[in-house]
PDB file of N, CA and C in Angstrom:
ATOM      1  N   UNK A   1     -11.003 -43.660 -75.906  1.00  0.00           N
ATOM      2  CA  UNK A   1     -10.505 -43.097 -74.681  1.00  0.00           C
ATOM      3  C   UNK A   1      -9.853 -41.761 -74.938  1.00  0.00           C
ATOM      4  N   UNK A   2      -9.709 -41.068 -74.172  1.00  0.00           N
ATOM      5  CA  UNK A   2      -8.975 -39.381 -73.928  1.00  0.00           C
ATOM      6  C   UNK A   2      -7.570 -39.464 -74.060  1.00  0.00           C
ATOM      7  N   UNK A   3      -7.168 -38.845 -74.310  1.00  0.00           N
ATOM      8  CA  UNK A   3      -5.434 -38.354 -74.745  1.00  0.00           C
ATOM      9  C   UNK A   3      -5.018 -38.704 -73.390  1.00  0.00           C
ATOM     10  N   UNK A   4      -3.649 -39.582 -73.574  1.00  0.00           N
ATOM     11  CA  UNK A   4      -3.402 -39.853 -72.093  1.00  0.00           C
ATOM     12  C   UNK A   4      -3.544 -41.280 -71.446  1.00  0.00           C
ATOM     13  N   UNK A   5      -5.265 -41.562 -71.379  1.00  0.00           N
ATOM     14  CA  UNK A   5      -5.204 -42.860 -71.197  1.00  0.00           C
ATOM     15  C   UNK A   5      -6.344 -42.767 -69.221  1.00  0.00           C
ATOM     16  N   UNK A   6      -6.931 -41.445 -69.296  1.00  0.00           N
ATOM     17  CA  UNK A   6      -7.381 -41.170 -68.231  1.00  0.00           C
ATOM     18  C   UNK A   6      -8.518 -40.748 -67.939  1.00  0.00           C
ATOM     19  N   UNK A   7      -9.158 -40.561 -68.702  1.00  0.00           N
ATOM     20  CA  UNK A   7     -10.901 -41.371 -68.600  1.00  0.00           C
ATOM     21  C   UNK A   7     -11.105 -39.293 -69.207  1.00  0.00           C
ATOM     22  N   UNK A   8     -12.498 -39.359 -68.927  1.00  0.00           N
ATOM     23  CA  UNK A   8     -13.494 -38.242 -69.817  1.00  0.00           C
ATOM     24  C   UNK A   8     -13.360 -37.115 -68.237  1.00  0.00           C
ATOM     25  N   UNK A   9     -13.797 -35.798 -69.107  1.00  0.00           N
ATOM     26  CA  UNK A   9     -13.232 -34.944 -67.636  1.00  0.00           C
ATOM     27  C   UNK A   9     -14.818 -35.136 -67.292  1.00  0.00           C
ATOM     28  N   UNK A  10     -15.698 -35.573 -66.980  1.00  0.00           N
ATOM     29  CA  UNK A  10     -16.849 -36.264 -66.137  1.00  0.00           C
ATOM     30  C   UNK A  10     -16.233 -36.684 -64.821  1.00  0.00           C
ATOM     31  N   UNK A  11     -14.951 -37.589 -65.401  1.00  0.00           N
ATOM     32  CA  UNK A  11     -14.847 -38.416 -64.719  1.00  0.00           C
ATOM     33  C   UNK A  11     -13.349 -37.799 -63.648  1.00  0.00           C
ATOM     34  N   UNK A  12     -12.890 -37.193 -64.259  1.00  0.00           N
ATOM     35  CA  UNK A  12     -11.508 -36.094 -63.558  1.00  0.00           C
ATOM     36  C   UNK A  12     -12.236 -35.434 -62.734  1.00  0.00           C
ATOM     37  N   UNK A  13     -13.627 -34.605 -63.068  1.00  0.00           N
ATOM     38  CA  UNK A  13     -14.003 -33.584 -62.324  1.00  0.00           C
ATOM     39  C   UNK A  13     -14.711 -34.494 -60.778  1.00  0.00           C
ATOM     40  N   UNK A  14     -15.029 -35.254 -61.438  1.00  0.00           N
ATOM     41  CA  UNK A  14     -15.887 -36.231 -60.318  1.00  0.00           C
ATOM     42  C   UNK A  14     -15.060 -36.393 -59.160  1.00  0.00           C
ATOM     43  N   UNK A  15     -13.362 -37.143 -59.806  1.00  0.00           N
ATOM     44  CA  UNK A  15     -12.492 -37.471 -58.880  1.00  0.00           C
ATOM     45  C   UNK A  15     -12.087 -36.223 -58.176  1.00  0.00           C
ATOM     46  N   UNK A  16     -11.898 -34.916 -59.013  1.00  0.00           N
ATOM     47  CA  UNK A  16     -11.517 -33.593 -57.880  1.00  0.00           C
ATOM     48  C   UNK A  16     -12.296 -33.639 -57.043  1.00  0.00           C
ATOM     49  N   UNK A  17     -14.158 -33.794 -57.121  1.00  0.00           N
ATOM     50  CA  UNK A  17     -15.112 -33.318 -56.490  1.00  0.00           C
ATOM     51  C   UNK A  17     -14.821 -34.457 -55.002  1.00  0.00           C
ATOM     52  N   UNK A  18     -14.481 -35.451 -55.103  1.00  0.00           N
ATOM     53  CA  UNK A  18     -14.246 -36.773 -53.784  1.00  0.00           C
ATOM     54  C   UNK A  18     -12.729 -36.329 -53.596  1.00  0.00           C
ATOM     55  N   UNK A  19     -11.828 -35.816 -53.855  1.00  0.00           N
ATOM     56  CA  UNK A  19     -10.853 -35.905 -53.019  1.00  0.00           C
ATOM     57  C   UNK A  19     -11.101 -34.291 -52.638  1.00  0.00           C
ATOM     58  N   UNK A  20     -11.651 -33.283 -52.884  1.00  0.00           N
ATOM     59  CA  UNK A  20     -12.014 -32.260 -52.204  1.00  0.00           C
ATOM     60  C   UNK A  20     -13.114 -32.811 -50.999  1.00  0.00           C
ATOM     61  N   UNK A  21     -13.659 -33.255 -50.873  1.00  0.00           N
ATOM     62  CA  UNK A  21     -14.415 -34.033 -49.930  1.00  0.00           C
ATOM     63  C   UNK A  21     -13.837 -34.976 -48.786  1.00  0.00           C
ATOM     64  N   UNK A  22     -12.884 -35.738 -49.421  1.00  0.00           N
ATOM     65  CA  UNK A  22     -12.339 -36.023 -48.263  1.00  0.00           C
ATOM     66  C   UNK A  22     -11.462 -35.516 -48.195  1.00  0.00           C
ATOM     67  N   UNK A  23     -10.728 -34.317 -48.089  1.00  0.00           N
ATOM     68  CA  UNK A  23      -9.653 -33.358 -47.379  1.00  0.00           C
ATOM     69  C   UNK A  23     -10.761 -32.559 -46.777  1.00  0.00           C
ATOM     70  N   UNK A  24     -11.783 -32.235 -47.077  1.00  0.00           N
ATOM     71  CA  UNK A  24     -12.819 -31.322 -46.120  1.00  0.00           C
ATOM     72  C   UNK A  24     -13.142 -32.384 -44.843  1.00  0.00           C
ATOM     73  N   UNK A  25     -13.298 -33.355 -45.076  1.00  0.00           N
ATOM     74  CA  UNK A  25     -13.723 -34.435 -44.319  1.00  0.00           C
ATOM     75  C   UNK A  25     -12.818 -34.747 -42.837  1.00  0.00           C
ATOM     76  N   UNK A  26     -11.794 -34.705 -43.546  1.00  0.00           N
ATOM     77  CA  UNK A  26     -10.365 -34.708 -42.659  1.00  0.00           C
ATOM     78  C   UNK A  26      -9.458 -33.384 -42.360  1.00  0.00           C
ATOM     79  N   UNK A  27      -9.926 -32.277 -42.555  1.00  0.00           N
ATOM     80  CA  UNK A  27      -9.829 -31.077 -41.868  1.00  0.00           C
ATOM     81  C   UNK A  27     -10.872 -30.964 -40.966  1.00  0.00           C
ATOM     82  N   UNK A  28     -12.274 -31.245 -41.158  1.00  0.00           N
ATOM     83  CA  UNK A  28     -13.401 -31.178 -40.059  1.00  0.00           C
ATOM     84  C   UNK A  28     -12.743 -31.695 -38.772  1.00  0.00           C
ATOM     85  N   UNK A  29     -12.640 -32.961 -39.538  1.00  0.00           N
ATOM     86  CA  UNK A  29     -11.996 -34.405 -38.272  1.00  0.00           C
ATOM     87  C   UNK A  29     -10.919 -33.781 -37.443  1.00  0.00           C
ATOM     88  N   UNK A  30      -9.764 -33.001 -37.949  1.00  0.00           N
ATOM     89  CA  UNK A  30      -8.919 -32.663 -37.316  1.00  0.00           C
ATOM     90  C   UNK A  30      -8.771 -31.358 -36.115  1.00  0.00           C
ATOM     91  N   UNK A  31      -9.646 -30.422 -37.054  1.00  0.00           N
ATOM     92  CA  UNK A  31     -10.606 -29.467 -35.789  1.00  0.00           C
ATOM     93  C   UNK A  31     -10.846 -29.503 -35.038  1.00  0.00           C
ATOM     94  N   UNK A  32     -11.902 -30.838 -34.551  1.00  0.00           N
ATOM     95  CA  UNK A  32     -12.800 -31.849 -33.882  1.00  0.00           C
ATOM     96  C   UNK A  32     -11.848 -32.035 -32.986  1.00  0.00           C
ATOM     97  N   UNK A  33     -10.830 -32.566 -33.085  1.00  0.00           N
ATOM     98  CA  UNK A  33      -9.709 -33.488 -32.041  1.00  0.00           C
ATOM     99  C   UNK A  33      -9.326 -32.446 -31.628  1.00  0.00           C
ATOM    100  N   UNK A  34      -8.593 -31.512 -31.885  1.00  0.00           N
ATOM    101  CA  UNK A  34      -7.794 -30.303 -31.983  1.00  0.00           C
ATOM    102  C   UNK A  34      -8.763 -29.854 -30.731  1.00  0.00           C
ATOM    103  N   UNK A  35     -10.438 -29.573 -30.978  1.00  0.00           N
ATOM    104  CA  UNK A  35     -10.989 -28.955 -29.739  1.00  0.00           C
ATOM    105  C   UNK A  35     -11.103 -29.650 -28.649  1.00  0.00           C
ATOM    106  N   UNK A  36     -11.494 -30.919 -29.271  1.00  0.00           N
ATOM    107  CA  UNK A  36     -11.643 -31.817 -28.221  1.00  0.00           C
ATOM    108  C   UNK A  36     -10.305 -31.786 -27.336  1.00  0.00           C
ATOM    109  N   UNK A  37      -9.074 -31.813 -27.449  1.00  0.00           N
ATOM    110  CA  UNK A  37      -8.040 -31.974 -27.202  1.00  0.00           C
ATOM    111  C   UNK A  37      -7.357 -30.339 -25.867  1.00  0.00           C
ATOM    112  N   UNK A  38      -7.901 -29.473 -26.948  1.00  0.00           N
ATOM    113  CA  UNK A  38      -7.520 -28.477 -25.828  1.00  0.00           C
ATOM    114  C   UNK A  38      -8.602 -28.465 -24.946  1.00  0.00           C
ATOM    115  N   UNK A  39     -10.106 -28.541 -24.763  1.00  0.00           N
ATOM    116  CA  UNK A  39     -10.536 -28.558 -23.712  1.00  0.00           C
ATOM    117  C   UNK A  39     -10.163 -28.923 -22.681  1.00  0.00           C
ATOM    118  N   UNK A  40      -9.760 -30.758 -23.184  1.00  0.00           N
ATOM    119  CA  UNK A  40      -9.122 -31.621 -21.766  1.00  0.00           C
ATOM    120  C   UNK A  40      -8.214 -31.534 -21.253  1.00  0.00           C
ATOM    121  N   UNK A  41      -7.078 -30.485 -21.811  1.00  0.00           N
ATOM    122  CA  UNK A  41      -6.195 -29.579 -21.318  1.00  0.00           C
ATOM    123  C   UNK A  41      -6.439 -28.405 -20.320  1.00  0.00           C
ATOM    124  N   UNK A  42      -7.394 -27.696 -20.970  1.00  0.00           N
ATOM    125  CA  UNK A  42      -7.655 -26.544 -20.070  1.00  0.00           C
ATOM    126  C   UNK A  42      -8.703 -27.339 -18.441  1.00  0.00           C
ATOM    127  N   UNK A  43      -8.933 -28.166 -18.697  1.00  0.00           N
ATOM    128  CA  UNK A  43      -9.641 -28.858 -17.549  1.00  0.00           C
ATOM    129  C   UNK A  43      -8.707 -29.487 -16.914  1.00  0.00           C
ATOM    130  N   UNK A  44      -7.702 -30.119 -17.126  1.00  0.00           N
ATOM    131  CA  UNK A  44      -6.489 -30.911 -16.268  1.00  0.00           C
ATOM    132  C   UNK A  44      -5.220 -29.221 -15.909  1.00  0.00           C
ATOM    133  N   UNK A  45      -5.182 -28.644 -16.541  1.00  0.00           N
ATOM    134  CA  UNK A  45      -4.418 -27.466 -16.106  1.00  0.00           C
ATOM    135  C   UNK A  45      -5.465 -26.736 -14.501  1.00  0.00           C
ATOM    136  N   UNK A  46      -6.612 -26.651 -15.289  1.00  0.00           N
ATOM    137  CA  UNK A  46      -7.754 -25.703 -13.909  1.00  0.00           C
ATOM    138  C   UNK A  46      -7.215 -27.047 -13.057  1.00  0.00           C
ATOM    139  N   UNK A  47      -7.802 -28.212 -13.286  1.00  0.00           N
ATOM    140  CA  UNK A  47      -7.546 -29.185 -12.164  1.00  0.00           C
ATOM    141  C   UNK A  47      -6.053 -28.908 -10.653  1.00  0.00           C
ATOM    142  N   UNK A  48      -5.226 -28.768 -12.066  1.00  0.00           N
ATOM    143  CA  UNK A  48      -3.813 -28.908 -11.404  1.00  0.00           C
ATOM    144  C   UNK A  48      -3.555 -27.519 -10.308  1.00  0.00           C
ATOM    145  N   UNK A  49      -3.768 -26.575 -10.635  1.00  0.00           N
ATOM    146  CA  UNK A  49      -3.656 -24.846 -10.662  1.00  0.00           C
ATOM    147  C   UNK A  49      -4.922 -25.024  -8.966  1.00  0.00           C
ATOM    148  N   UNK A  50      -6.159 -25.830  -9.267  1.00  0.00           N
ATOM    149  CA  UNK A  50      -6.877 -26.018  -7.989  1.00  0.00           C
ATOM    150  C   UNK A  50      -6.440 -26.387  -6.813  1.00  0.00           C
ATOM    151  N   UNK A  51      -5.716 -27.686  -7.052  1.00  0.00           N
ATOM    152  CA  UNK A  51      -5.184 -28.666  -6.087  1.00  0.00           C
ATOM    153  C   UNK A  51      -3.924 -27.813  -5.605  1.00  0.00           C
ATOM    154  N   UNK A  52      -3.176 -27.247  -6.409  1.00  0.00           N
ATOM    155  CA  UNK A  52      -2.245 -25.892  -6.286  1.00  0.00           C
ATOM    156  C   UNK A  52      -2.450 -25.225  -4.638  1.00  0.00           C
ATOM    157  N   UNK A  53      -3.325 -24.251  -5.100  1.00  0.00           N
ATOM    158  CA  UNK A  53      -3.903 -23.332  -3.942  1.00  0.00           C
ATOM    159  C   UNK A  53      -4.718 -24.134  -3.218  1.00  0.00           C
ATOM    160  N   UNK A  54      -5.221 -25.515  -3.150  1.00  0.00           N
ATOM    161  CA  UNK A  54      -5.741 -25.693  -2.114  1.00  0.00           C
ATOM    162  C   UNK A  54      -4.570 -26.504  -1.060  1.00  0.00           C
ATOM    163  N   UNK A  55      -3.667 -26.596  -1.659  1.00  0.00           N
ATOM    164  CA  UNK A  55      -2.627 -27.545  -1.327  1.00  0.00           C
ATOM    165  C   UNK A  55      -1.637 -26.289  -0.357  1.00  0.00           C
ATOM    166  N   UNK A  56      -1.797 -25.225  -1.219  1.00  0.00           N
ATOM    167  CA  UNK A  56      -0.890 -23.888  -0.279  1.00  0.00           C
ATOM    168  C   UNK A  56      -1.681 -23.434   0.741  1.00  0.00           C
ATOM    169  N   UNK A  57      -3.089 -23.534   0.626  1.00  0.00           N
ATOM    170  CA  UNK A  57      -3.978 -22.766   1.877  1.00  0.00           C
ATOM    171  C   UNK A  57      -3.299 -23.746   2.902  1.00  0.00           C
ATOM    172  N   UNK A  58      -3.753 -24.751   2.508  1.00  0.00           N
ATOM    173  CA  UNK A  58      -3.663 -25.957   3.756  1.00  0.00           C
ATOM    174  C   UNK A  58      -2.380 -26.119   4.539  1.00  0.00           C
ATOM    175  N   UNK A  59      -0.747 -26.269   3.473  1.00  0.00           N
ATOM    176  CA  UNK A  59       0.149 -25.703   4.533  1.00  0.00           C
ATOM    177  C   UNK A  59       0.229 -24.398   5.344  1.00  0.00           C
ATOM    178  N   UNK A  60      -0.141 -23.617   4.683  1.00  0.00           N
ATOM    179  CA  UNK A  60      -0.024 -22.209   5.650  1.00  0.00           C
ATOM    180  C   UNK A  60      -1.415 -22.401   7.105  1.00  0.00           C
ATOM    181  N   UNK A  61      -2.640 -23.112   6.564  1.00  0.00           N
ATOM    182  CA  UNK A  61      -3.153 -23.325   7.945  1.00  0.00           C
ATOM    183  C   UNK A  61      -2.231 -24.194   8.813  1.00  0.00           C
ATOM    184  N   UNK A  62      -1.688 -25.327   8.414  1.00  0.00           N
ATOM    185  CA  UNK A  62      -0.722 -26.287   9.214  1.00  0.00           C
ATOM    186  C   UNK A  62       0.120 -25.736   9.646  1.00  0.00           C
ATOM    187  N   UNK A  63       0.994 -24.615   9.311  1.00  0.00           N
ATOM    188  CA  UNK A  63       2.342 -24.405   9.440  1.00  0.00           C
ATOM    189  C   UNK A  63       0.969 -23.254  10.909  1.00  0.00           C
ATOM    190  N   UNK A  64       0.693 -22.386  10.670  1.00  0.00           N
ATOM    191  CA  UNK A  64       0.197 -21.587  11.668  1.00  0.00           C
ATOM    192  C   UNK A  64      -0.930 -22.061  12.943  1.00  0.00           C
ATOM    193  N   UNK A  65      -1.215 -22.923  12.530  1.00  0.00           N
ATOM    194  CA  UNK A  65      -2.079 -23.821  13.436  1.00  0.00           C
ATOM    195  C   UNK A  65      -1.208 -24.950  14.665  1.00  0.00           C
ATOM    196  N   UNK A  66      -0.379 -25.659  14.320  1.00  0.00           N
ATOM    197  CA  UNK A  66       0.304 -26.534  15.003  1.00  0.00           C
ATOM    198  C   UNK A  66       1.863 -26.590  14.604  1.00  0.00           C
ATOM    199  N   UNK A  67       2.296 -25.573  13.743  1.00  0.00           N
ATOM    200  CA  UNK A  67       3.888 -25.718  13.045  1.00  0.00           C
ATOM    201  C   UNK A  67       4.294 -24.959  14.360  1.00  0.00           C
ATOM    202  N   UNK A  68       5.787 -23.584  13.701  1.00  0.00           N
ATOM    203  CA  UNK A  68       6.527 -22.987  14.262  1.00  0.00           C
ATOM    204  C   UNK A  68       5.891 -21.750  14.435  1.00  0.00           C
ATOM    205  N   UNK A  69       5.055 -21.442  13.317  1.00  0.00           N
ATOM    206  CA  UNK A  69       3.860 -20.258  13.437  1.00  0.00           C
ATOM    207  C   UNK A  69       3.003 -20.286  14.314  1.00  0.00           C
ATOM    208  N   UNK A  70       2.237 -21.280  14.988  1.00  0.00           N
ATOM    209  CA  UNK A  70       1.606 -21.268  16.043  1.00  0.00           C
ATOM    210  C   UNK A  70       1.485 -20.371  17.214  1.00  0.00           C
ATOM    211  N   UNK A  71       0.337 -19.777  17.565  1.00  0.00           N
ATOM    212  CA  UNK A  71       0.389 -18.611  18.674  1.00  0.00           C
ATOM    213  C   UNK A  71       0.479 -19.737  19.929  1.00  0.00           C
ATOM    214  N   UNK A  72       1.622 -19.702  20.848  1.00  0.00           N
ATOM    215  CA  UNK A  72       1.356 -20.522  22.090  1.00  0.00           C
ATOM    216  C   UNK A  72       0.116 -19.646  23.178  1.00  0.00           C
ATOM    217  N   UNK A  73      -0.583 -20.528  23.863  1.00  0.00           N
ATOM    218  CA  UNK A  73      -1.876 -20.484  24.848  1.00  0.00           C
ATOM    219  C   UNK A  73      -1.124 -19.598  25.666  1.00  0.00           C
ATOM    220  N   UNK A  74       0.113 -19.676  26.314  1.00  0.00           N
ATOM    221  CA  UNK A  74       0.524 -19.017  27.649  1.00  0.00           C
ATOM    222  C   UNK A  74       1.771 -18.647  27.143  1.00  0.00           C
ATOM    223  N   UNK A  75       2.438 -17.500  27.330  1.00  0.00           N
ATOM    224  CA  UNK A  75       4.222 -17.462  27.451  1.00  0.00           C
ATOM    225  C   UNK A  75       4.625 -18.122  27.829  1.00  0.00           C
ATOM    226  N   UNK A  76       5.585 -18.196  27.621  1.00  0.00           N
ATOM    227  CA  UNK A  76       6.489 -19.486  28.002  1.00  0.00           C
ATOM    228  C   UNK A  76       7.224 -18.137  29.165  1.00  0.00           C
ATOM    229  N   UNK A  77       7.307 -19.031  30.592  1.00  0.00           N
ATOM    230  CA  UNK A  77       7.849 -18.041  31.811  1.00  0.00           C
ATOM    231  C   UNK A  77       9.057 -17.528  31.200  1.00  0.00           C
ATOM    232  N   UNK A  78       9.768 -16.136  31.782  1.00  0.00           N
ATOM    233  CA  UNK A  78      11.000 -15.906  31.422  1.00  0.00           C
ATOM    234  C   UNK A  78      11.968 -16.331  32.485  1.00  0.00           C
ATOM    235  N   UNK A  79      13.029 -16.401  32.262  1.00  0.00           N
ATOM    236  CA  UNK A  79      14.059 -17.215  33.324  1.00  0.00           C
ATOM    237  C   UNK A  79      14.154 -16.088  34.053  1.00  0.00           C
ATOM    238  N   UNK A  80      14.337 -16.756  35.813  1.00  0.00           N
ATOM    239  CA  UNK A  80      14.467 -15.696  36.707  1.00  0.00           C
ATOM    240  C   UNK A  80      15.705 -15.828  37.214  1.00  0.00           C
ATOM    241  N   UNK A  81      16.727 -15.470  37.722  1.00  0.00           N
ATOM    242  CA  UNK A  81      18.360 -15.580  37.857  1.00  0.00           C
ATOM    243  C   UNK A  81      17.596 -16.410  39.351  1.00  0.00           C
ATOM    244  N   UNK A  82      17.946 -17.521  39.588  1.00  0.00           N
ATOM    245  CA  UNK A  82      18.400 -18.213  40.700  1.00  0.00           C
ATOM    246  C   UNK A  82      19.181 -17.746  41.794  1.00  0.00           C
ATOM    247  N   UNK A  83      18.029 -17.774  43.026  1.00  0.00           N
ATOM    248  CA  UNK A  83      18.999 -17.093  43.974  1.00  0.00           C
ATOM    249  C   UNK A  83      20.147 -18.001  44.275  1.00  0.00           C
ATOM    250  N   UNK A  84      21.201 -17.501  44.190  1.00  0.00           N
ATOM    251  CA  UNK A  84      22.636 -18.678  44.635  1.00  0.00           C
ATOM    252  C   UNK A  84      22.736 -18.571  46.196  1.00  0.00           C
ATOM    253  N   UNK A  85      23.636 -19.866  46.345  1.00  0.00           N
ATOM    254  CA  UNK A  85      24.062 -20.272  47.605  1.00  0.00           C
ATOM    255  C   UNK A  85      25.386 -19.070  47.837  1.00  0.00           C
ATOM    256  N   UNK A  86      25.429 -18.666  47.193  1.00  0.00           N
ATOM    257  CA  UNK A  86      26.906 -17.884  47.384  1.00  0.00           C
ATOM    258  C   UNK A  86      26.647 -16.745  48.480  1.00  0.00           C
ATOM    259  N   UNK A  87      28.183 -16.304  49.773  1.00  0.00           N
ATOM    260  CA  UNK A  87      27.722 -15.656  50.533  1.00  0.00           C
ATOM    261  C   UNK A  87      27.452 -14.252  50.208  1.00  0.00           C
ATOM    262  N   UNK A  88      26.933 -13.422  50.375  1.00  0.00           N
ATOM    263  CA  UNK A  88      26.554 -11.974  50.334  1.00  0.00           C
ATOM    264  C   UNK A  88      27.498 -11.104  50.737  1.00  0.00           C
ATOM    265  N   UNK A  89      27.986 -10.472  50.195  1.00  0.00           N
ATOM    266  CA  UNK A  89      28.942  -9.710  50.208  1.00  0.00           C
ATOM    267  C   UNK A  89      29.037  -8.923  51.509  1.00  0.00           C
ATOM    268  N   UNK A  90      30.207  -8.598  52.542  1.00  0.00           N
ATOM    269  CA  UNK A  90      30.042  -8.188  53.915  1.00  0.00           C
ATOM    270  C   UNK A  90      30.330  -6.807  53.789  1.00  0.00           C
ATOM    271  N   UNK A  91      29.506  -6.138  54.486  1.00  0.00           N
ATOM    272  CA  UNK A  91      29.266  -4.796  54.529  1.00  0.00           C
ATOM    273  C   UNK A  91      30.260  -4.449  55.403  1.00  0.00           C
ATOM    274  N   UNK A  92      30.565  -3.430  54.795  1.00  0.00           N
ATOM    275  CA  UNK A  92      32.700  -2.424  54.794  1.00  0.00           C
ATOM    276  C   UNK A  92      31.867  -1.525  56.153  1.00  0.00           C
ATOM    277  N   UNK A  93      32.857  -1.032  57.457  1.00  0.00           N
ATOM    278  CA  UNK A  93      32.947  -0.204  58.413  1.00  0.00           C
ATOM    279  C   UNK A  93      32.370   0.774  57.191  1.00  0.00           C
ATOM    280  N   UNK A  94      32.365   1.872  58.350  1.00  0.00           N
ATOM    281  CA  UNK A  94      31.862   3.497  58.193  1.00  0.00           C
ATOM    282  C   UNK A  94      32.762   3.837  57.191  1.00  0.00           C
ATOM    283  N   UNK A  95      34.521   3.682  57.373  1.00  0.00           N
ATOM    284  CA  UNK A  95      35.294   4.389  56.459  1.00  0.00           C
ATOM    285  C   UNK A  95      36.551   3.443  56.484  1.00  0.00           C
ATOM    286  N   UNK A  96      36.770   3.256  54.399  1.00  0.00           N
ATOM    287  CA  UNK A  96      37.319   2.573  53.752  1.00  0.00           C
ATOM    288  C   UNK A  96      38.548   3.166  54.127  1.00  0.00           C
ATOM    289  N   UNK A  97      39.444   2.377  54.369  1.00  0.00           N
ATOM    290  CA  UNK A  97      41.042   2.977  54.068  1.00  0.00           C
ATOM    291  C   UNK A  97      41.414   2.620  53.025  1.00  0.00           C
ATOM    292  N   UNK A  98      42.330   3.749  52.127  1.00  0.00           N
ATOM    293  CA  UNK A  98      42.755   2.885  51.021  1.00  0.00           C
ATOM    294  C   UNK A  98      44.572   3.006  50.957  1.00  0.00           C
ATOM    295  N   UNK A  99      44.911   1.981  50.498  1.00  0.00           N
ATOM    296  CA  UNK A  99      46.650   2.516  51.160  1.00  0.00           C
ATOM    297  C   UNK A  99      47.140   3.589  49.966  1.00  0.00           C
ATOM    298  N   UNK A 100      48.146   4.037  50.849  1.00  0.00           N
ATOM    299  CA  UNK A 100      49.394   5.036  50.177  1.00  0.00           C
ATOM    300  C   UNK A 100      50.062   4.578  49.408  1.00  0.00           C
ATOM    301  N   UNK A 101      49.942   4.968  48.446  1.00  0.00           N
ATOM    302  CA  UNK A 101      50.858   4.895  47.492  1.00  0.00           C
ATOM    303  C   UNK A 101      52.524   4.540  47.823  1.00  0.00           C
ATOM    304  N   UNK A 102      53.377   4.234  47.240  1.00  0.00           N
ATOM    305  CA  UNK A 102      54.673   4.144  47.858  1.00  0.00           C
ATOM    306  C   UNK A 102      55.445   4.917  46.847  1.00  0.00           C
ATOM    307  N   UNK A 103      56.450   5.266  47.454  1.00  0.00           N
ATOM    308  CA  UNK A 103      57.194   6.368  46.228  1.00  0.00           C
ATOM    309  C   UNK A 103      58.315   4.965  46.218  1.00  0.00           C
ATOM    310  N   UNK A 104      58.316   5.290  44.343  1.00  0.00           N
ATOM    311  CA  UNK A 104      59.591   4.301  43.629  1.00  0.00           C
ATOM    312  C   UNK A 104      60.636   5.365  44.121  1.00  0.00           C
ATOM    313  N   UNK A 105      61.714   4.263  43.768  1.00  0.00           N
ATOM    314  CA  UNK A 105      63.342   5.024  43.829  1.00  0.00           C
ATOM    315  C   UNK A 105      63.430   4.963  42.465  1.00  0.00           C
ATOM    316  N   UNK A 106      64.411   6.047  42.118  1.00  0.00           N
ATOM    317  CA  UNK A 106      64.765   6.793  41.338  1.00  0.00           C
ATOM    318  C   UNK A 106      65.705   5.870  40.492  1.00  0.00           C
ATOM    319  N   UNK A 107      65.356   5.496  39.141  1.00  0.00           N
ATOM    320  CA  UNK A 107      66.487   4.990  38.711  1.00  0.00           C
ATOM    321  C   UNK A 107      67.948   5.523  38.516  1.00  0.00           C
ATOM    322  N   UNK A 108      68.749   4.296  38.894  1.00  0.00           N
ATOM    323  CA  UNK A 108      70.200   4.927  38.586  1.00  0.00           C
ATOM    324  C   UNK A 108      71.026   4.989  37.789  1.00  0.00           C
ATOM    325  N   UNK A 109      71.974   5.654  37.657  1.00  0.00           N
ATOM    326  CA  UNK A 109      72.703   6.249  36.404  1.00  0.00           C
ATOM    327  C   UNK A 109      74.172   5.110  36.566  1.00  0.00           C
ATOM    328  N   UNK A 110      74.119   4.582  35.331  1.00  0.00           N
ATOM    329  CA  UNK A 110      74.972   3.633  35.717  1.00  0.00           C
ATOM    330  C   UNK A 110      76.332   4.149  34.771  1.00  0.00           C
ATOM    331  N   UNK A 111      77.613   4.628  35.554  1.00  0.00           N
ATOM    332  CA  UNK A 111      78.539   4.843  34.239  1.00  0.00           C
ATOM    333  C   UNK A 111      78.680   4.340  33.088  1.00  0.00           C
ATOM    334  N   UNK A 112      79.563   4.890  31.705  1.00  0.00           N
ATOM    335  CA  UNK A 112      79.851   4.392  30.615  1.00  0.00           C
ATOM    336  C   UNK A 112      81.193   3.580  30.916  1.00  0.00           C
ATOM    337  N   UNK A 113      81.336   2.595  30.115  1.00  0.00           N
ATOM    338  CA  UNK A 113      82.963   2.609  30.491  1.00  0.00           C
ATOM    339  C   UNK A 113      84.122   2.801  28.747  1.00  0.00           C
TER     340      UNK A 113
END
């Protein structure tokens, strides 16, 4: 046997040659998932991002179709002031009098004491 106790390098090189093989084996594999993996991502993101904007068209048709946005068919009438029961104001003679003024008295001077 070889110094050591670990077989002929036939047999070392052999073993490098299979564990280089399966680390190639299992880097392939991991690639593989890795693509597989983001595809079904980028397909559930488009998914989500779809339903998105179709989900915003649809409120903005709702909100403008039958919401507060809605164009009404007719105006709505504007309020007209109600004629009141109240009497009408009576029409004044030819000429208003208006009174005279009155003259104040003069304040008075009251001594010191």
């Amino acid at each position: 046997m070889a110094a050591g106790g670990r077989g002929s390098a036939k047999e070392r090189a052999a073993r490098e040659v299979r564990e280089r093989a399966r680390l190639y084996e299992a880097r392939v594999q991991h690639h593989q998932s890795q693509a597989r993996r983001r595809r079904r991502d980028n397909i559930v993101a488009t998914s989500v991002a779809g339903a998105l904007v179709a989900a915003a068209i649809g409120a903005q048709a709702l909100f403008y179709g039958v919401g507060p946005g809605a164009a009404s068919d007719a105006p709505a009438p504007a309020e007209t002031p109600a004629t009141s029961e109240s009497p009408a104001p009576a029409e004044t003679p030819g000429e208003t009098v208006s009174p005279e003024p009155t003259s104040t008295p003069s304040p008075t001077v009251t001594p010191d004491d």
